[in-house]
Protein backbone atom coordinates (compact mmCIF):
# COMPACT_ATOMS: atom_id res chain seq x y z
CA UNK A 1 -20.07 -11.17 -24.02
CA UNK A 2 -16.56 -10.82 -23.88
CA UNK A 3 -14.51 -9.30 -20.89
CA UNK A 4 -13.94 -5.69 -21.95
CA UNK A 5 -17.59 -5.37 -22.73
CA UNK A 6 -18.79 -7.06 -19.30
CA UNK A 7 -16.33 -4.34 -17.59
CA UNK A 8 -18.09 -1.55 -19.96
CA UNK A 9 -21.21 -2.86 -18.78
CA UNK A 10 -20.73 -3.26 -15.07
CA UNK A 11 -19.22 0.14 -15.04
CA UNK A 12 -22.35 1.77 -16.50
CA UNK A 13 -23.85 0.26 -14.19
CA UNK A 14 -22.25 1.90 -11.51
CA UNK A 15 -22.56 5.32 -13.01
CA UNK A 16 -26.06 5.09 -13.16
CA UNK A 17 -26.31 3.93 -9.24
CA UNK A 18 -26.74 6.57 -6.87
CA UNK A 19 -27.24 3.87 -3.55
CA UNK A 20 -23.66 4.83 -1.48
CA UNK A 21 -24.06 1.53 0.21
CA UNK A 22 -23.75 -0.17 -3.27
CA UNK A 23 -20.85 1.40 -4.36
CA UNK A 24 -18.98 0.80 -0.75
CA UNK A 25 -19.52 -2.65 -1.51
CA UNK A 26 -18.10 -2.89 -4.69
CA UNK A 27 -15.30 -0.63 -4.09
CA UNK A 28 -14.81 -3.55 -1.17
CA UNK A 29 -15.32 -6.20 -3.26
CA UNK A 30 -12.52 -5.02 -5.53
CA UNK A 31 -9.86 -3.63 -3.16
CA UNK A 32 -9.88 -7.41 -1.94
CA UNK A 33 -8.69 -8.46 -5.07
CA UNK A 34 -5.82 -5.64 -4.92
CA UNK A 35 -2.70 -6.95 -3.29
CA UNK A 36 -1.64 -4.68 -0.24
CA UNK A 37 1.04 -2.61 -0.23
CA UNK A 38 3.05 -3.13 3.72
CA UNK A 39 3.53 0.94 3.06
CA UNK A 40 0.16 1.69 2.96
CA UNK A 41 -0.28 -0.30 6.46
CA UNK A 42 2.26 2.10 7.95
CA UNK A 43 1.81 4.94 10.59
CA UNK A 44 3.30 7.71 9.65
CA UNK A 45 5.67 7.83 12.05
CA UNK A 46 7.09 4.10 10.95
CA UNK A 47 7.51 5.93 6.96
CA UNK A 48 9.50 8.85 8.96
CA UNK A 49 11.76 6.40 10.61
CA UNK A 50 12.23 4.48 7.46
CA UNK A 51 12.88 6.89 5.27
CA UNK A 52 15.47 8.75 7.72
CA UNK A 53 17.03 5.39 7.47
CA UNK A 54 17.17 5.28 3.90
CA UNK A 55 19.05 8.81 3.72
CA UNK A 56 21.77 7.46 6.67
CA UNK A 57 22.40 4.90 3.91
CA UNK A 58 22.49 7.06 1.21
CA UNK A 59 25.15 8.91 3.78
CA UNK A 60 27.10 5.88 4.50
CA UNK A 61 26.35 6.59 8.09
CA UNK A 62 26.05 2.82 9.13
CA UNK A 63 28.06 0.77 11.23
CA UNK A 64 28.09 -3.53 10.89
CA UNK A 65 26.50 -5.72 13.11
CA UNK A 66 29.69 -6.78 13.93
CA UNK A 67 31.43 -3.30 14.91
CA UNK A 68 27.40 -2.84 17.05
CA UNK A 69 27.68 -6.05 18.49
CA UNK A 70 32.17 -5.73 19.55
CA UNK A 71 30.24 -2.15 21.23
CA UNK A 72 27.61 -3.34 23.86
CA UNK A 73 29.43 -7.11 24.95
């Protein structure tokens, strides 16, 4: 059997299961192989901040370390 019919297969499979604990296993099983996303680990406060940081940027409202640093010494 070749690897697009084993997937057919296995996913049959899992239409024809009804057992929840089953299907939170696999969907475990294969969101292990997934690579995570940092974003995704986020709070949503931590996207907010980011992304009001993204449109200062986009403003040019920045200032250099160095001009940050010559501030507080």
């Amino acid at each position: 059997m070749n690897i697009q019919e084993e997937k057919i297969s296995l996913a049959q499979l899992l239409m024809e299961t009804n057992d929840p604990e089953l299907i939170r296993s696999i969907r475990e099983i294969l969101s292990k192989n997934k690579p995570m996303d940092f974003w995704d680990e986020l709070s949503r406060d931590e996207k907010a901040e980011i992304q009001a940081a993204d449109k200062e940027i986009a403003r040019e409202e920045t200032t250099s370390y160095e001009k940050f640093i010559k501030k507080h010494r």
